[in-house]
Every structure is written in C-alpha cells, then in structure tokens.
Protein backbone atom coordinates (compact mmCIF):
# COMPACT_ATOMS: atom_id res chain seq x y z
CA UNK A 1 -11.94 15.90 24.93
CA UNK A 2 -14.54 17.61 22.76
CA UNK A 3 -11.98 20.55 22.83
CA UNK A 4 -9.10 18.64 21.79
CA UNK A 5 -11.02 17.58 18.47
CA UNK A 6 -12.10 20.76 18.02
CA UNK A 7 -8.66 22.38 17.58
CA UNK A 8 -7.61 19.41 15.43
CA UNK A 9 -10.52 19.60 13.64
CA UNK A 10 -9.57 23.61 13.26
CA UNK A 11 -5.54 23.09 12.61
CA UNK A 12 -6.52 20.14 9.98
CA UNK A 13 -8.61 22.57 7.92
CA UNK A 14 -6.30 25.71 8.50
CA UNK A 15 -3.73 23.51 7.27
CA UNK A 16 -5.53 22.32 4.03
CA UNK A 17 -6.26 26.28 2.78
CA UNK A 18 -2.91 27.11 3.68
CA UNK A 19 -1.28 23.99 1.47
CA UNK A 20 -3.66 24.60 -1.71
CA UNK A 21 -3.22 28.20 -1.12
CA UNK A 22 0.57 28.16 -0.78
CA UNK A 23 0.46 25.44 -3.98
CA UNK A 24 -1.20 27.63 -5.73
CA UNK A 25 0.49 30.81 -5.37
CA UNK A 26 4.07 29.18 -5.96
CA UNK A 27 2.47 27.14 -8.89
CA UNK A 28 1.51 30.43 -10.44
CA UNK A 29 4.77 32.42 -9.85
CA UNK A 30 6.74 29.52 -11.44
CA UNK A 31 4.64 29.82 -14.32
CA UNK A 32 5.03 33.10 -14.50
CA UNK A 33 8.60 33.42 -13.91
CA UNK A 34 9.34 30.81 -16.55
CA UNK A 35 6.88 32.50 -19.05
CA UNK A 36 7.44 36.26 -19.14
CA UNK A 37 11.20 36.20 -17.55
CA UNK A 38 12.72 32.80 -18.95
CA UNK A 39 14.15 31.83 -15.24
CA UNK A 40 12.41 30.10 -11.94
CA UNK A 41 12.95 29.27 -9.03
CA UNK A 42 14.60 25.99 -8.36
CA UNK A 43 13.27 24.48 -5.41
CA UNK A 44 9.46 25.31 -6.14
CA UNK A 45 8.59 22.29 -8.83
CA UNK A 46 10.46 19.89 -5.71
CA UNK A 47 8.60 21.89 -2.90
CA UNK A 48 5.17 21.64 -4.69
CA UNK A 49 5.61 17.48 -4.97
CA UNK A 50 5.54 17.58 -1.23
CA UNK A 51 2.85 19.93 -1.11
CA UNK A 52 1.01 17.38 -3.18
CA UNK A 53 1.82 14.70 -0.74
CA UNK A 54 0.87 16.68 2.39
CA UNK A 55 -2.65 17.71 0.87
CA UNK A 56 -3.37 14.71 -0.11
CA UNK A 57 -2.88 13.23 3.13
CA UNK A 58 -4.27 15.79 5.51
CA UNK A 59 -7.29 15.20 3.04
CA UNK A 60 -7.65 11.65 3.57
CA UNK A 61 -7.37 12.43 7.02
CA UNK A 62 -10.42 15.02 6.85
CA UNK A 63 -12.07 12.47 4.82
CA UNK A 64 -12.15 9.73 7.40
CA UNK A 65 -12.95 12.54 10.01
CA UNK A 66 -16.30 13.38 7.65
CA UNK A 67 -16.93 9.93 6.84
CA UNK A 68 -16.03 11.01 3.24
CA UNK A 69 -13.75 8.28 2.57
CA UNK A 70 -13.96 5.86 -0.38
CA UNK A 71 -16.05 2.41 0.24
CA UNK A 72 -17.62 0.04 -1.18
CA UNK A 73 -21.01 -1.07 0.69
CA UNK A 74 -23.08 -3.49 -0.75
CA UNK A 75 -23.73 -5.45 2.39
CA UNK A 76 -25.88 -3.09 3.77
CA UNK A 77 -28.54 -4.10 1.04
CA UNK A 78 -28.41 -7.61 2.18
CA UNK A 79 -27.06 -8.08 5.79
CA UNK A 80 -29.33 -7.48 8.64
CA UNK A 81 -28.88 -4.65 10.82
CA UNK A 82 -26.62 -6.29 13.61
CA UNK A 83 -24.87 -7.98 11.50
CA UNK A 84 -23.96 -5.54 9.05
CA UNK A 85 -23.25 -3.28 12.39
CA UNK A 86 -20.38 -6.34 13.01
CA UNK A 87 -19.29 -6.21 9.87
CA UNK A 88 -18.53 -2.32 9.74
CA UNK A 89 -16.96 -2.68 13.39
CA UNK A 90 -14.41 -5.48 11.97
CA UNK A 91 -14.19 -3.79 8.97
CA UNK A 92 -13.15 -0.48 10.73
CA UNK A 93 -10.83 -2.61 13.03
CA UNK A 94 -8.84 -3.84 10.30
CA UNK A 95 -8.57 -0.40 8.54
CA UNK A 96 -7.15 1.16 12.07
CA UNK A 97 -4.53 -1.11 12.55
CA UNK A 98 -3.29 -1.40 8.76
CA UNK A 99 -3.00 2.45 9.19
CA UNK A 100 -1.34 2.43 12.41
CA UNK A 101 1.24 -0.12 10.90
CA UNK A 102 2.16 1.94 8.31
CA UNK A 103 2.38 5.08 10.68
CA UNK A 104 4.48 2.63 12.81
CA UNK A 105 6.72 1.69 9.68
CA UNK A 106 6.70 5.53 8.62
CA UNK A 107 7.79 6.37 12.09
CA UNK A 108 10.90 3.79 11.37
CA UNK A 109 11.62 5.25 8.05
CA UNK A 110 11.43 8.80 9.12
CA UNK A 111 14.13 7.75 12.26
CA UNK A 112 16.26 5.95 9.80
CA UNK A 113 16.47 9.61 7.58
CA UNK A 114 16.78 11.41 10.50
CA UNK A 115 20.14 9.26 11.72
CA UNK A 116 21.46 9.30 8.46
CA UNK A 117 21.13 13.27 8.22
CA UNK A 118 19.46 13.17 4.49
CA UNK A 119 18.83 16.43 2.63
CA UNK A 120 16.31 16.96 0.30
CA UNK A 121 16.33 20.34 -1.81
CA UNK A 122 17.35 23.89 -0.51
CA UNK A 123 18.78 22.23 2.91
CA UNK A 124 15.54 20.80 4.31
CA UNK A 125 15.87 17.15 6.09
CA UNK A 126 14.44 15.03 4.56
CA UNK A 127 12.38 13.75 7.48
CA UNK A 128 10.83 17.43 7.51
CA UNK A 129 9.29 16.72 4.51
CA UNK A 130 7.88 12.82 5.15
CA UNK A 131 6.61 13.88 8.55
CA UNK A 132 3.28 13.83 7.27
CA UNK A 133 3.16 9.83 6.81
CA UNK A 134 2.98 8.85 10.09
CA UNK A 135 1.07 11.31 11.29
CA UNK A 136 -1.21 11.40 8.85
CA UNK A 137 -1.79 7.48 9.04
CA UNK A 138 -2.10 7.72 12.55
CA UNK A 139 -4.89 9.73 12.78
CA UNK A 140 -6.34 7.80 10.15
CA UNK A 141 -6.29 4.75 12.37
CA UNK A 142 -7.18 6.43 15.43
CA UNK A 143 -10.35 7.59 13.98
CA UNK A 144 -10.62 3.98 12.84
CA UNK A 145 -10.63 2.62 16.05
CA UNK A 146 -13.10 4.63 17.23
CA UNK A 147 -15.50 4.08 14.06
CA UNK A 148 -15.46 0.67 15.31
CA UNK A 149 -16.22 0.85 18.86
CA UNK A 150 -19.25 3.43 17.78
CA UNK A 151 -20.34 0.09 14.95
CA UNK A 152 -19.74 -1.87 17.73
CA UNK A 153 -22.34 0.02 20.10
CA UNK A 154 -24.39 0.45 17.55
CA UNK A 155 -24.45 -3.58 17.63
CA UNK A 156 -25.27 -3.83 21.38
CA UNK A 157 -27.84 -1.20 20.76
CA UNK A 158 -29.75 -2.89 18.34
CA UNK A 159 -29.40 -6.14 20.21
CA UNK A 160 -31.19 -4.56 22.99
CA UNK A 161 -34.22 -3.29 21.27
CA UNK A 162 -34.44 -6.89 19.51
CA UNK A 163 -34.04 -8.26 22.54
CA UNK A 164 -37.09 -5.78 24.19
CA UNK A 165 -39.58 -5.78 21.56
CA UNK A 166 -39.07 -10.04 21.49
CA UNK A 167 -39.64 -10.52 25.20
C-alpha cells in the first residue's frame, strides 16, 4: 500500500511541474508571438484555461495530501482533546463525502459529454479536458475519509490513556 501512495504521491507532483512548466512555456510563446510577430497561436489562450483548471486541482489535491488545505480552527483553543479529536473526525467525514458527490456528479457530467461527442478547441473531447473533476475530487475525499478514521483513532487513543491514568 505504502507503494501505491508513493507513486501517486510521485505522478501528482510530476504532474504539477509539468502543468506550470508547460503553462508557462506556452504563456510565454503566445506573448511572444503576438508581440514581435503580430500572430499566435489559436488554441493556446483556450488550452492554458484548462491548464489553470488542472493545476489548480491537482494542487488542492496535494494540499489535502500535506495537510495544507485551507481551515478554520478555533475549536482547538477551547474543546478538549477528545472532543475536538470528534469534531475533526466528523468534520473530515463530511468533507469526504461532499467531495466524493461532486466526483460522483462530475463522473455523470463527464458521461453525458462523452455520449454527446462534444468538442472543445483543436478537436479535443471535451471530456478530455474535465477529466480532472472527478478525479481530482475523488482523491480529495478519499484522503478525507481516511483523515477521519486517523481523528477517529486518535479519539480512542486518548480515551485510553484517560481511561489509564483515572483508574
């Protein structure tokens, strides 16, 4: 298992330098192109709004993986350990499956552009291109769920020592 995360781990970063590396070196050709030789290439400003979309997910999805994510914790400061330890496990819970709804719902909308055979620019399929939705949201919640079975044993943990140093 520790494998598995390992390469996803490795293909989620390769993927992120070669997005923002790929962004950037069309971004800068389109400049350049438009500045110096008054033309461009058509399908780069379309191709770079996906790009934007794809980085920004397989970022979030980094960012849950590094705990990086944005929250808001002010419970910490006033809950007590176990219960706080709920609270992040329920909290957690709820984030996994509002993620794995959408990457069910994504999974819909990418079928539904797949049947209908839509084109985006230069030929590509349109589901090519929103791939990255459910996917991306479906990691997201997987990680979830297992944030909140680690709260979760942290909870029982805790309980145990209370329940030790008590007795």
């Amino acid at each position: 298992m520790r494998a598995w995360i390992k390469r996803l781990r490795r293909v989620e970063d390769a993927l992120l330098v070669f997005l923002l590396t790929a962004m950037i070196v069309l971004a800068s050709t389109q400049i350049l192109l438009r500045n110096f030789f008054d033309s461009g290439i058509v399908w780069i400003d379309p191709l770079l709004r996906v790009l934007v979309l794809w980085l920004g997910l397989l970022g979030a999805t980094v960012a849950t993986r590094n705990n990086k994510h944005i929250s808001i914790d002010l419970l910490s400061r006033f809950l007590k350990r176990d219960i706080y330890c709920l609270v992040q496990s329920v909290v957690a819970q709820i984030s996994a499956w509002t993620c794995l709804v959408i990457a069910w719902y994504g999974l819909k909308w990418i079928r539904l552009d797949y049947e209908d055979g839509l084109v985006s620019f230069a030929g590509i399929p349109a589901w090519m291109l929103e791939v990255i939705i459910p996917a991306a949201f479906a990691l997201i919640g997987l990680r979830y769920l297992l944030k909140s079975g680690f709260w979760a044993r942290q909870c029982i943990r805790h309980l145990k020592v209370e329940k030790r140093t008590a007795g």
